[in-house]
Structure formats: C-alpha cells, structure tokens
N, C-alpha and C. Protein backbone atom coordinates (compact mmCIF):
# COMPACT_ATOMS: atom_id res chain seq x y z
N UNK A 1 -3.39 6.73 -40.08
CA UNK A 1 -4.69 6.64 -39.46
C UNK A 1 -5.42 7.96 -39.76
N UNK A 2 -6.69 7.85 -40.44
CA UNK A 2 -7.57 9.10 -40.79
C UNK A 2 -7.23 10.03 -39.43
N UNK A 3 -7.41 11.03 -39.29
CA UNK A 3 -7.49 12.50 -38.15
C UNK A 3 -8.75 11.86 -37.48
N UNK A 4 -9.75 11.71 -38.39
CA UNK A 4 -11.19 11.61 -37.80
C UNK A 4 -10.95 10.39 -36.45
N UNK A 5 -10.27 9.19 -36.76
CA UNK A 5 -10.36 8.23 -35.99
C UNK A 5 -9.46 8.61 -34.77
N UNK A 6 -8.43 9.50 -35.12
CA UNK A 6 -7.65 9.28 -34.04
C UNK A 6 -7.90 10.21 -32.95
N UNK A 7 -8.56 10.86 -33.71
CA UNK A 7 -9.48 12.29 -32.60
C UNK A 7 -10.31 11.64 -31.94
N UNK A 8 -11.29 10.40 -32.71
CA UNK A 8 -12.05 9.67 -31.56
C UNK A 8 -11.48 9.09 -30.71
N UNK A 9 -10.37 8.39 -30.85
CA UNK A 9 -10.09 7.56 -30.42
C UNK A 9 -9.28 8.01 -28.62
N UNK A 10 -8.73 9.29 -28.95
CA UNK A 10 -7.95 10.44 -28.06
C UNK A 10 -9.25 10.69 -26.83
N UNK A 11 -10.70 11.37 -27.54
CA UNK A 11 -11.50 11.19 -26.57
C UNK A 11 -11.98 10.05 -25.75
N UNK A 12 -12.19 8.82 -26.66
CA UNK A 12 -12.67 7.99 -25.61
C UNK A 12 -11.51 7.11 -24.62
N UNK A 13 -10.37 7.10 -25.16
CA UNK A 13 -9.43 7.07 -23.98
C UNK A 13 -9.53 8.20 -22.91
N UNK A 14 -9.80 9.33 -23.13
CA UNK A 14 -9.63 10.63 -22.02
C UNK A 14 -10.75 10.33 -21.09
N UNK A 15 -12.04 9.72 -21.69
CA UNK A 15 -13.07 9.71 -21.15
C UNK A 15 -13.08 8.78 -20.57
N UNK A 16 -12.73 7.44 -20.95
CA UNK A 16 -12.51 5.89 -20.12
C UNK A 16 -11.48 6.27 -18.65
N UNK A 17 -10.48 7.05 -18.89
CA UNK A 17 -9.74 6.77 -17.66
C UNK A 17 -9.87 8.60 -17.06
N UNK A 18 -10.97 8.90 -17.08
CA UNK A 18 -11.49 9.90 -16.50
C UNK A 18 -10.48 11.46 -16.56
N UNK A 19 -9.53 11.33 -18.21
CA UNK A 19 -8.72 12.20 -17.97
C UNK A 19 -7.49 12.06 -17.75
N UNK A 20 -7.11 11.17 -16.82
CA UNK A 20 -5.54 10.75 -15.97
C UNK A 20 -4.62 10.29 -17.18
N UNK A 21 -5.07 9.53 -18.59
CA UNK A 21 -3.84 8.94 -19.52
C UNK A 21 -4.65 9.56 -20.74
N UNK A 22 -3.63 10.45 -21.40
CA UNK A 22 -3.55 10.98 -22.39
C UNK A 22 -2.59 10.34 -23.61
N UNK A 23 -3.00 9.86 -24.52
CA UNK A 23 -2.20 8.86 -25.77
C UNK A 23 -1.25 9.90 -26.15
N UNK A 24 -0.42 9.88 -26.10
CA UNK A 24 0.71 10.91 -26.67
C UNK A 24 0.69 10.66 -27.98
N UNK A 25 0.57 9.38 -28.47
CA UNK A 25 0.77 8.88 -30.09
C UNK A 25 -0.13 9.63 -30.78
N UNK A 26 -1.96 9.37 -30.25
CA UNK A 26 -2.59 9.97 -31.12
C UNK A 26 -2.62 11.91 -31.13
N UNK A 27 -1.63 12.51 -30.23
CA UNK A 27 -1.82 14.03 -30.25
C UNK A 27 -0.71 13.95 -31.43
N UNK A 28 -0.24 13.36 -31.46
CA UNK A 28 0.58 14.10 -32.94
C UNK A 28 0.26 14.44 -33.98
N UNK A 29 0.64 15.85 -34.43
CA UNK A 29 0.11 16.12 -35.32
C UNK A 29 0.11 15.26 -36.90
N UNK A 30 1.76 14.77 -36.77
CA UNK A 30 2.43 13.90 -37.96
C UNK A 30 2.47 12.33 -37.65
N UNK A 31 1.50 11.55 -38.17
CA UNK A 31 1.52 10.76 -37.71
C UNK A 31 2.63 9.81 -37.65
N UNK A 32 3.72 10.49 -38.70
CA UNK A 32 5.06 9.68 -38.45
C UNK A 32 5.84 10.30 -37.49
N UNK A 33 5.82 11.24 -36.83
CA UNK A 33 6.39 11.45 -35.33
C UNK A 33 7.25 10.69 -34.80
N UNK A 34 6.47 9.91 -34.25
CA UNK A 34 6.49 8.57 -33.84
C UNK A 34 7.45 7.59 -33.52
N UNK A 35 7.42 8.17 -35.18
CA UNK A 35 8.49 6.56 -36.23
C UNK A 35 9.99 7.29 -36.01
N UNK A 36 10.33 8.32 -35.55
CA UNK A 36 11.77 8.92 -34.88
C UNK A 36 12.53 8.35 -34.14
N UNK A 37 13.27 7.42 -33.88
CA UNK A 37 13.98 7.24 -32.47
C UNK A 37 14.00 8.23 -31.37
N UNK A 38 13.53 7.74 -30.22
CA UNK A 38 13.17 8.52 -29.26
C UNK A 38 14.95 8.92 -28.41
N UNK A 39 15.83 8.17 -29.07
CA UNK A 39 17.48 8.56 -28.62
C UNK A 39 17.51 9.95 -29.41
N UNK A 40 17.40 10.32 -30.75
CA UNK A 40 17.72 11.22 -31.43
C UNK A 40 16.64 12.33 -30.70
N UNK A 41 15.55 12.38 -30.22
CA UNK A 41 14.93 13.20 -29.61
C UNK A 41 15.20 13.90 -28.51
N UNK A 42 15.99 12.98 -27.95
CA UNK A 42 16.63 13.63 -26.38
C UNK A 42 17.93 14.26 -26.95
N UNK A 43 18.65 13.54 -27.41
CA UNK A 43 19.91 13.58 -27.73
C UNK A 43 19.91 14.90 -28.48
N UNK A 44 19.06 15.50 -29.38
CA UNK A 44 18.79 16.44 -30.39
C UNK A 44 18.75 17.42 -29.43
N UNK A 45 17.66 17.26 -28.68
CA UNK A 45 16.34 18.40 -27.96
C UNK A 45 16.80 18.86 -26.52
N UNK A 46 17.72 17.90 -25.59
CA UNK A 46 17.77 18.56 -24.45
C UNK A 46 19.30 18.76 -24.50
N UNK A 47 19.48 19.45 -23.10
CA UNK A 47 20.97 19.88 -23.00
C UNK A 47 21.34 18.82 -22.51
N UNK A 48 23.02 18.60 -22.77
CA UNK A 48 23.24 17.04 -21.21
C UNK A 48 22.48 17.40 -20.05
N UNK A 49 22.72 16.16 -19.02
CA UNK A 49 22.97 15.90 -18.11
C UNK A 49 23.63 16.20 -17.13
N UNK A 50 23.90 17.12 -16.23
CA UNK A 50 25.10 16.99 -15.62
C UNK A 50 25.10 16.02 -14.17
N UNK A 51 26.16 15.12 -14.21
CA UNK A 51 26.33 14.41 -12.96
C UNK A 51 26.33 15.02 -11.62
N UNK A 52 25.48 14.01 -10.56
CA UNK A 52 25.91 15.26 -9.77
C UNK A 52 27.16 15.11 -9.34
N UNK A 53 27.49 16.35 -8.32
CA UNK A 53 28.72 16.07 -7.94
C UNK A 53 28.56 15.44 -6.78
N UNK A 54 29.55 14.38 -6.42
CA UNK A 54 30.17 13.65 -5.27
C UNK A 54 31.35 14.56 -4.45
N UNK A 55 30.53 15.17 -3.57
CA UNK A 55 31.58 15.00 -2.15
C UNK A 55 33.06 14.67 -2.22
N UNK A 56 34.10 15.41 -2.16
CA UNK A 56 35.47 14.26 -1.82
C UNK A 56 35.55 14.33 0.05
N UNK A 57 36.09 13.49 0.87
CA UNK A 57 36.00 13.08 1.72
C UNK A 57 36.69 14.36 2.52
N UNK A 58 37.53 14.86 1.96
CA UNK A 58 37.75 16.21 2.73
C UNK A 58 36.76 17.29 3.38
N UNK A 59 35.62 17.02 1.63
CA UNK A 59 34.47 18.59 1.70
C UNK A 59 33.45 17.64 3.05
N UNK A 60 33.63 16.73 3.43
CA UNK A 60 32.58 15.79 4.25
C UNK A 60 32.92 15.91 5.57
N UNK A 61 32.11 16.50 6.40
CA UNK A 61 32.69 16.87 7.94
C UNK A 61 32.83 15.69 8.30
N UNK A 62 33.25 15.47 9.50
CA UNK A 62 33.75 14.42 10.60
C UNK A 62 32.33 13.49 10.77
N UNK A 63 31.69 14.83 11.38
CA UNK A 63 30.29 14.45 11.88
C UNK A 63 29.28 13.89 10.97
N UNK A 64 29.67 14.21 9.27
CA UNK A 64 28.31 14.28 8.61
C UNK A 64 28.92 12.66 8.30
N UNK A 65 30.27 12.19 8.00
CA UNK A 65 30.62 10.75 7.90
C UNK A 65 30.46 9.83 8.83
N UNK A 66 30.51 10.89 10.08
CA UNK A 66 29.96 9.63 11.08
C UNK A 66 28.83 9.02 11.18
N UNK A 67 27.85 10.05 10.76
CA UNK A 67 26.25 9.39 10.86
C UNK A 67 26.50 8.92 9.48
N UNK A 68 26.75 8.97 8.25
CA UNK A 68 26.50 8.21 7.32
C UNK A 68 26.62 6.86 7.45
N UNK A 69 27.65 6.54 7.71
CA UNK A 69 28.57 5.14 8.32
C UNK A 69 27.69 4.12 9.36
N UNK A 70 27.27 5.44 10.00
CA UNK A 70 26.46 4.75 11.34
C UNK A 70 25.16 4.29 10.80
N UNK A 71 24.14 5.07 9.77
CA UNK A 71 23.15 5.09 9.68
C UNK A 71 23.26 3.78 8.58
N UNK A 72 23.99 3.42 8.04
CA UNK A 72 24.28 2.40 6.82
C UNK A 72 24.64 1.13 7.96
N UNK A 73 25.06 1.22 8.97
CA UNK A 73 24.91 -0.14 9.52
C UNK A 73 23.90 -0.56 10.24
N UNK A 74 23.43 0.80 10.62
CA UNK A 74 22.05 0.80 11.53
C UNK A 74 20.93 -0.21 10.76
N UNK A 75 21.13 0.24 9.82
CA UNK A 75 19.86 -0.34 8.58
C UNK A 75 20.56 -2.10 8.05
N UNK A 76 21.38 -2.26 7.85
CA UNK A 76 21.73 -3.52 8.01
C UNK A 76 21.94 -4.34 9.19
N UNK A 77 21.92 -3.82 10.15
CA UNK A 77 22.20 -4.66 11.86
C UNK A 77 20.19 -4.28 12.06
N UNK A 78 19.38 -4.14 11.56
CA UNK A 78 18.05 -4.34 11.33
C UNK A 78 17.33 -4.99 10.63
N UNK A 79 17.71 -5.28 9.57
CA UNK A 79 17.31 -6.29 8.73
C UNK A 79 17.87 -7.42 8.94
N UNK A 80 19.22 -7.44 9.46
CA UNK A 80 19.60 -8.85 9.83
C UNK A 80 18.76 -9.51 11.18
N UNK A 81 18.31 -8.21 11.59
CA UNK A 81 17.07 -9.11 13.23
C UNK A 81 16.39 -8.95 12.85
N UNK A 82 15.66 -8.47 11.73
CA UNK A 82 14.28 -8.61 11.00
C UNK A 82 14.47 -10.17 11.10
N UNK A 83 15.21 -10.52 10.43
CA UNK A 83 14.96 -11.85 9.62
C UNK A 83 14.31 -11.95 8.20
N UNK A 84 14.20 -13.27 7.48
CA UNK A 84 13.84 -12.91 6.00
C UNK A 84 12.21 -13.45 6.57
N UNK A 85 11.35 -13.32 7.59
CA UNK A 85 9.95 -13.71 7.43
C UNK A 85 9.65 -12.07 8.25
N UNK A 86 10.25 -11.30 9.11
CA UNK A 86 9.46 -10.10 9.26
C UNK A 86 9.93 -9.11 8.43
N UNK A 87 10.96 -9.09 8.16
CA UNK A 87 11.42 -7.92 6.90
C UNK A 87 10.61 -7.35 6.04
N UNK A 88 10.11 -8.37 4.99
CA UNK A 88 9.67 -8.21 4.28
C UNK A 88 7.77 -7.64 4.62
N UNK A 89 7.62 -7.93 5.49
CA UNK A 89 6.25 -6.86 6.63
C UNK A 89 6.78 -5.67 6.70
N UNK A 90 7.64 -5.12 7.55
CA UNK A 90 7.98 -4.23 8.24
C UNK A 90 8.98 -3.20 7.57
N UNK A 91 9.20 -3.31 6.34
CA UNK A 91 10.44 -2.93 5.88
C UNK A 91 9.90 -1.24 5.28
N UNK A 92 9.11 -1.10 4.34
CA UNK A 92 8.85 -0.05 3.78
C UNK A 92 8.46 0.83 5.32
N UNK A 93 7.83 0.43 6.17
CA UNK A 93 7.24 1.45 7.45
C UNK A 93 8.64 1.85 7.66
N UNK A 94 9.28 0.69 8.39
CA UNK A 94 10.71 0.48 9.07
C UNK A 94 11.56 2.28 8.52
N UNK A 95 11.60 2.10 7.03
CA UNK A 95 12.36 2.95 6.26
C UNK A 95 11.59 4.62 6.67
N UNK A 96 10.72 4.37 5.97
CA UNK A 96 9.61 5.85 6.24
C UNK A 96 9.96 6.34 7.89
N UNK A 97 9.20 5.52 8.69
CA UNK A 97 9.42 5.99 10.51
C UNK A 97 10.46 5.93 11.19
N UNK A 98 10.64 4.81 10.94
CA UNK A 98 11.88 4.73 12.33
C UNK A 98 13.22 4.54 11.88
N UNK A 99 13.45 4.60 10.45
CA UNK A 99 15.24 5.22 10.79
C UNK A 99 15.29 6.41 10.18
N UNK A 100 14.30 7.40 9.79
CA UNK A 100 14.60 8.63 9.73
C UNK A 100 14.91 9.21 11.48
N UNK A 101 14.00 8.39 12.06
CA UNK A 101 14.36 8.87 13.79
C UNK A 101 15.33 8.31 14.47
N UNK A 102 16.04 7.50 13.95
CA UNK A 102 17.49 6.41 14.33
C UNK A 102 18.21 7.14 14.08
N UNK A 103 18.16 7.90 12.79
CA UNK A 103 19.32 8.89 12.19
C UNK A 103 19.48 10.49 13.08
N UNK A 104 18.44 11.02 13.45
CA UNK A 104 17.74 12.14 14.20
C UNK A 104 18.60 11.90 15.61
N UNK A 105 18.90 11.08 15.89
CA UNK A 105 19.29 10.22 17.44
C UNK A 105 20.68 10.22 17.23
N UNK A 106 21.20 9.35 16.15
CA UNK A 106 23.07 9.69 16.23
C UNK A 106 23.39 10.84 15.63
N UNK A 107 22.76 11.81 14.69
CA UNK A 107 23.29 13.00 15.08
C UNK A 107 23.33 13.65 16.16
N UNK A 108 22.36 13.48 16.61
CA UNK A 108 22.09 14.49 18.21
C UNK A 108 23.64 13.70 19.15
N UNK A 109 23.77 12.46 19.14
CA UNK A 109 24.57 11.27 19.75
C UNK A 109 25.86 12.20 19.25
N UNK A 110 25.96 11.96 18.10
CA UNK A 110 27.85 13.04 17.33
C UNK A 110 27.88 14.21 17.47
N UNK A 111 27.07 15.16 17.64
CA UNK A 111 27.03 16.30 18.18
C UNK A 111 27.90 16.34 19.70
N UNK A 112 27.04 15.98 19.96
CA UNK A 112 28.19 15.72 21.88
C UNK A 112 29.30 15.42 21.77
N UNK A 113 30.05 14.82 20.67
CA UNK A 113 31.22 14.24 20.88
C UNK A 113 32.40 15.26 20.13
N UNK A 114 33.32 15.42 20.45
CA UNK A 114 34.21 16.05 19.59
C UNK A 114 34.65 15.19 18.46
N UNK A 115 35.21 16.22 17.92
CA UNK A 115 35.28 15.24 15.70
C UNK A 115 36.09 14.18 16.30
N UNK A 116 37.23 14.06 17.20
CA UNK A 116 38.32 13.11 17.19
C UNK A 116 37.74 12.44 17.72
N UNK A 117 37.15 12.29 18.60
CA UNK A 117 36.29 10.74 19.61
C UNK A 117 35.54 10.10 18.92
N UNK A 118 35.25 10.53 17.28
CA UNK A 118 34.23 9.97 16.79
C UNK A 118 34.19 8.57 16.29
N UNK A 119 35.73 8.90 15.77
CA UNK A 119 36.68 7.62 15.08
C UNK A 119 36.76 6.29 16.37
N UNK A 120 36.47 6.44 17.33
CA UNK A 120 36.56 5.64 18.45
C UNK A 120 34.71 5.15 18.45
N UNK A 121 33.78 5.43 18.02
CA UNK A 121 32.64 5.18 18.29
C UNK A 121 32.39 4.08 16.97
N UNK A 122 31.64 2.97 17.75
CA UNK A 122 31.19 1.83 16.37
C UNK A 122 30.74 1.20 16.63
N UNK A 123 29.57 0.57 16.25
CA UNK A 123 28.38 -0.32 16.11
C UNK A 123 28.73 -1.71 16.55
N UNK A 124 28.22 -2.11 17.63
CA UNK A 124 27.64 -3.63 17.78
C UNK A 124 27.67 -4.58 16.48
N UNK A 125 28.65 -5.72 16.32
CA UNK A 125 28.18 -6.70 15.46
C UNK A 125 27.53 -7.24 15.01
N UNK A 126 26.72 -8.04 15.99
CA UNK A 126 25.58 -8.82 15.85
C UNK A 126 24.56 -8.29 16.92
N UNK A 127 23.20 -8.01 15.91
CA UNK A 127 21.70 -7.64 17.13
C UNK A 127 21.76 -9.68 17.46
N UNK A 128 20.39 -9.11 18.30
CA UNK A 128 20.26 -10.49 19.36
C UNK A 128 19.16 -10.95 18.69
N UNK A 129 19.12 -12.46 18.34
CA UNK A 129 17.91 -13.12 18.08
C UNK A 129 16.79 -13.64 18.99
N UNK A 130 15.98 -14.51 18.71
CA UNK A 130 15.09 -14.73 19.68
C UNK A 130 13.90 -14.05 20.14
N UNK A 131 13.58 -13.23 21.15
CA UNK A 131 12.81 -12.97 21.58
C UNK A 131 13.74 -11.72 22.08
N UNK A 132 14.80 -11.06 22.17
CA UNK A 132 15.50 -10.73 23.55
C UNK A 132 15.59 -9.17 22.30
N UNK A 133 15.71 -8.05 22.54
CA UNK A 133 15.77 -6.29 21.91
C UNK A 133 16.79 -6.37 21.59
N UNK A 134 17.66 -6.58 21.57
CA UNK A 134 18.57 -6.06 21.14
C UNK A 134 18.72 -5.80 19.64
N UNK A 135 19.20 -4.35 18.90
CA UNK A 135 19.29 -4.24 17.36
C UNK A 135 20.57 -4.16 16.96
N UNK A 136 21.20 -2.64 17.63
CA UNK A 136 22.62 -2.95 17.69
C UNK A 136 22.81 -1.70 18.98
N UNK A 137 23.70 -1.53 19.43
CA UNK A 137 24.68 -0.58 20.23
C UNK A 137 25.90 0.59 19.60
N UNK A 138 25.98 1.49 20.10
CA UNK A 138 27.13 2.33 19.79
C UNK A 138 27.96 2.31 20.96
N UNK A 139 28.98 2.37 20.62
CA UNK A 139 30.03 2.40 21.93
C UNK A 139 31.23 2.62 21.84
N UNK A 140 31.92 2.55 22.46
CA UNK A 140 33.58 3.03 22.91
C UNK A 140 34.17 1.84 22.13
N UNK A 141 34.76 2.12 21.29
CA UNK A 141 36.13 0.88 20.89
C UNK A 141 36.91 0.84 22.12
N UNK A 142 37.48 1.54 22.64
CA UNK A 142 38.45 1.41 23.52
C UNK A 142 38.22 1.12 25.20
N UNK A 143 37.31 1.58 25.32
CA UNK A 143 36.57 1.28 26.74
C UNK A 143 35.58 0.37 26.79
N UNK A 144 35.17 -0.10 25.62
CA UNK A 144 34.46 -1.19 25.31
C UNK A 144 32.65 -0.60 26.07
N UNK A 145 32.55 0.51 26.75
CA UNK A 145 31.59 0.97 27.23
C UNK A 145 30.21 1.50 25.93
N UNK A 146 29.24 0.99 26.68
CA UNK A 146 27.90 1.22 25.43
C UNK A 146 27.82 2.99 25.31
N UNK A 147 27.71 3.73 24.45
CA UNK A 147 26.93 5.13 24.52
C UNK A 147 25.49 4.92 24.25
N UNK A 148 25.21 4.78 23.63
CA UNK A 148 23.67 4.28 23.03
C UNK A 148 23.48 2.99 22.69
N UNK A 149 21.89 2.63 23.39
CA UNK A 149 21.37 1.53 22.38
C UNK A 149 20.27 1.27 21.89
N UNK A 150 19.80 0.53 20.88
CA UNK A 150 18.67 0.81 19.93
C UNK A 150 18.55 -0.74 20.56
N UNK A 151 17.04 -0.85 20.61
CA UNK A 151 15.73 -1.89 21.11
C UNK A 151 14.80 -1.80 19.87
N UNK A 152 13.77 -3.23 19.67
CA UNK A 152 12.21 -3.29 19.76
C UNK A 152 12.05 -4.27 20.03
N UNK A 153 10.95 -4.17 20.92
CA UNK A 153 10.30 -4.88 21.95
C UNK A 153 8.98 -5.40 21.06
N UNK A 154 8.78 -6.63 21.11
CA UNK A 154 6.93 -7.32 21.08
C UNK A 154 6.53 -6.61 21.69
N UNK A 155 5.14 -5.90 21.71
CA UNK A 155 4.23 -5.78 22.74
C UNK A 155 2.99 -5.79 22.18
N UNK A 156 2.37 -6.85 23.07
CA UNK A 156 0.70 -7.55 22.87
C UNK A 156 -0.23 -7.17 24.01
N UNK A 157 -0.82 -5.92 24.17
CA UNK A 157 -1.90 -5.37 24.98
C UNK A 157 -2.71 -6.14 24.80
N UNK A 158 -3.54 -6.48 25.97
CA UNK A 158 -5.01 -7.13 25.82
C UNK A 158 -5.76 -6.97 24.96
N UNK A 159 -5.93 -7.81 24.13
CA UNK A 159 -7.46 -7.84 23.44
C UNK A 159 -6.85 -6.45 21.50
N UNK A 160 -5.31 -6.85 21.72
CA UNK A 160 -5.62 -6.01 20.82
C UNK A 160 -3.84 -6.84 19.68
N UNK A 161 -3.60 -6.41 19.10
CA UNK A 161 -2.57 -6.78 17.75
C UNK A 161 -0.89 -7.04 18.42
N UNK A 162 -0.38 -7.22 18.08
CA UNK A 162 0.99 -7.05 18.34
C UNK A 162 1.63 -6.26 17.70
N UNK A 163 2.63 -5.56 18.17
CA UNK A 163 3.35 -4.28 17.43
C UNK A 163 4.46 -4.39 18.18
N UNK A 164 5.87 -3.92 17.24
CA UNK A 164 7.15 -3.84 17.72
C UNK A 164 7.19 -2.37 18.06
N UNK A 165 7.66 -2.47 19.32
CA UNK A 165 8.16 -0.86 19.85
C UNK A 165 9.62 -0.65 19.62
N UNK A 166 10.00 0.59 18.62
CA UNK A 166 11.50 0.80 18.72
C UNK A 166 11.44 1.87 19.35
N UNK A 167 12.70 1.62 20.69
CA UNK A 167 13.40 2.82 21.27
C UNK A 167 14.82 2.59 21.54
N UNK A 168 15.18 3.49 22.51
CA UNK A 168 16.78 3.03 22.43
C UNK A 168 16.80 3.91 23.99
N UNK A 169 17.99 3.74 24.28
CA UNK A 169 18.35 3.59 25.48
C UNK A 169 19.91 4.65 25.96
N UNK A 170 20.39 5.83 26.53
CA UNK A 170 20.92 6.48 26.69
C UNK A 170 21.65 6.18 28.04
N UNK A 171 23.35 6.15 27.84
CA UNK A 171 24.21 6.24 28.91
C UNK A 171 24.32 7.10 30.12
N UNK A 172 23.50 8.17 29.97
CA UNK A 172 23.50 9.52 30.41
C UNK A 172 22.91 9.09 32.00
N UNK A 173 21.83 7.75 31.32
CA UNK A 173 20.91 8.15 32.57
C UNK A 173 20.92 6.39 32.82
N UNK A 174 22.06 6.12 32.96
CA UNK A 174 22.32 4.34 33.08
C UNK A 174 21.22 3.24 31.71
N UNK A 175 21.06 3.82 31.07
CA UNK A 175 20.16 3.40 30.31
C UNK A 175 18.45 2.59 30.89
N UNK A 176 18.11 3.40 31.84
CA UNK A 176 16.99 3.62 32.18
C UNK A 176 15.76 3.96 31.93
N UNK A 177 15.74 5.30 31.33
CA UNK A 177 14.64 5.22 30.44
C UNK A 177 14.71 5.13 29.05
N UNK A 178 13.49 4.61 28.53
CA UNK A 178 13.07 3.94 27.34
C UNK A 178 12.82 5.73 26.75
N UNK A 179 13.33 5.85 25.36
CA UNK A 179 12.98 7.15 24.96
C UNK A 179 12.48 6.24 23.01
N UNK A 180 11.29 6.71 22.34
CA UNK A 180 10.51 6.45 21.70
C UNK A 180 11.18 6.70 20.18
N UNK A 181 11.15 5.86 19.49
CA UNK A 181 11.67 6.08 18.07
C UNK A 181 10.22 5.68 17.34
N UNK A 182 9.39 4.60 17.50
CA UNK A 182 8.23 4.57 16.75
C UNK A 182 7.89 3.37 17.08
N UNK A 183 6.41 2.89 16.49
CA UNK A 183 5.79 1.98 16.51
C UNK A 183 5.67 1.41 15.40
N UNK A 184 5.64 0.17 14.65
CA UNK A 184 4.89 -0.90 13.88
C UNK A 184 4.14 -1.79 14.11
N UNK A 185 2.75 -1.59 13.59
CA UNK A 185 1.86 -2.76 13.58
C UNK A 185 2.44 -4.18 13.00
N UNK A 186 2.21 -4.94 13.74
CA UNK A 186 2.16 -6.64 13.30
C UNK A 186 0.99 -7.08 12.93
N UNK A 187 0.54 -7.95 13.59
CA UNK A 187 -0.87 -8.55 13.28
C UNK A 187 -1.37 -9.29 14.50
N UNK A 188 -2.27 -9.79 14.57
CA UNK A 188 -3.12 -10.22 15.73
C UNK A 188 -2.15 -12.07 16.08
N UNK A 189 -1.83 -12.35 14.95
CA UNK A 189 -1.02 -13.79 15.14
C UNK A 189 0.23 -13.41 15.28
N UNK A 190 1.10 -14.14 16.02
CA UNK A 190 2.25 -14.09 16.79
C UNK A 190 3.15 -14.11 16.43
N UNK A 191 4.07 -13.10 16.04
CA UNK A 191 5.26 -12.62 15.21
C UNK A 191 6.51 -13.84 15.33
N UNK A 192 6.58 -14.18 13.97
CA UNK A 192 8.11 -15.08 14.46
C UNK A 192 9.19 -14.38 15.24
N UNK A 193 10.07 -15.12 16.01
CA UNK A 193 11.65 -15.43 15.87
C UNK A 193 12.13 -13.90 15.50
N UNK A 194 12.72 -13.23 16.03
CA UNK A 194 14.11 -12.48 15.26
C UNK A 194 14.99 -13.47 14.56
N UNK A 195 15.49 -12.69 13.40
CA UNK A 195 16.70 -13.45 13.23
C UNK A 195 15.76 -14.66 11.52
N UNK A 196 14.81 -15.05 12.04
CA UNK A 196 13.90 -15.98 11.75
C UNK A 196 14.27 -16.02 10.09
C-alpha cells in the first residue's frame, strides 16, 4: 500500500473515532510487519511468563481457609435462592456490593473464634425458597446452634420500586438486630419466587 494512502488512511481513522483506535497495521513502518506470526513475536521479544505461585495449604492460615471455603459457598447458597429468573438481574451488583461485605462479616465472624473451632463451623445446606430470607447460616456442627445468619428481604415502600435488603443476623444479641450488608434495586413489577 503506497505511504501516501496509508498515512491517510491512519488520520481519518484517528479522526472518525476521535483518537481512541489507532490502526496498528497502518503505523508500520514495513508493510510486511505484519505478515510475521504474532507467536514468533512474543515468543522472540518477551521474557516467559512466570506462573503465579499457589499457596500450599500449610503457607494458608486456618483463618484465611476458613473464609475462603465459606465465601465459595456463600456465593453458591445465593445463586441457588436467586433462582435462574432473578440471578441473572442481580448478579453483577450481587458480586460488586454485597459479597465483598458477606466476606468483611465472616472474617470479622473467624476472628472470634480460635483456629481449632473453626473446623466445627459450616454453612446451611439449603437457603429457603418462596417468599421466606433465608440465604444460608453458619453454625456449630456439633451443637447444631446458628452463629450467624445471612437474610434478604423484599421490600416495597409506598409509591416506590422493590429492592432486596441483604443483612444478616448475629448470635451475640439473639439474632435481633438486623445489621446491613446492602441494597439491590428490582423494579417496580413484582419480583418472582426465590428459588424460581
């Protein structure tokens, strides 16, 4: 391709998309560039890769496996009461807000506990469908007693949208008060079914 054309051609792409996409093809100086396998370019030009490293289960505290574990079921015992008709609404917020603050909550939760009691703490099977909060629970294997539990609630204020409230609920204080993990908007029409 003449220089002349491809120099035009470089500006009025720069100029059509205001700057943001630059043709890499036409900055080359050689117009066979190009025609290189782009494997032999990396492969040539950069250093490896290095993998990262993985953790062995030793270098992994008690505590930092417990919330992993926890936080990986948390997020599946949620999507399973999503259901496959609100999930797919709620899911990208879900991720961003409220289980970075789910996660924020069972550390603070494994902190209190000594490393050995931890192995005794484990997630609720099944959240509750229907209409009824429940997501999942943490609790005693052995005493079968709740430590924590995670909720969201419908709630439809007058004259205004529906939004799921997630909070959760602390043993400390009989699980009495409601303490705040976040909000999601729904929509003004009436959220299916958990579970749904």
């Amino acid at each position: 391709m003449p220089k002349w054309l491809r120099k035009s051609l470089l500006v009025l792409v720069s100029v059509a998309t205001f700057g943001l996409v630059t043709p890499q093809a036409l900055l080359a100086e050689n117009p066979n560039d190009d025609k290189q396998p782009k494997r032999d370019l990396y492969q040539s030009n950069s250093p490896p890769i290095e993998e990262p490293t993985i953790l062995d289960n030793e270098q992994i505290s008690e505590h930092d496996r417990f919330i992993q574990e926890m936080i990986k079921q948390a997020e599946e015992n949620s999507y399973m009461k999503f259901g496959t008709r609100i999930r797919p609404v709620i899911e990208d917020e879900f991720k961003e807000v409220i289980l970075p603050n789910i996660e924020k909550v069972i550390a603070e939760v494994a902190q209190s506990f000594p490393e050995d009691d931890l192995s005794q703490l484990v997630i609720s099977e099944m959240p509750s469908g229907g209409i009824s909060e429940k997501i999942f629970h943490i609790q005693n294997r052995i005493t079968k007693q709740d430590v924590i539990r995670f909720h969201v609630r419908r709630d439809h204020p007058p004259q205004d949208a529906y939004v799921f409230n997630f909070h959760y609920h602390l043993a400390n204080d009989h699980f009495q008060n409601h303490h705040d993990l976040g909000v999601i908007y729904w929509d003004k029409n009436t959220p299916p079914k958990w579970m749904t």
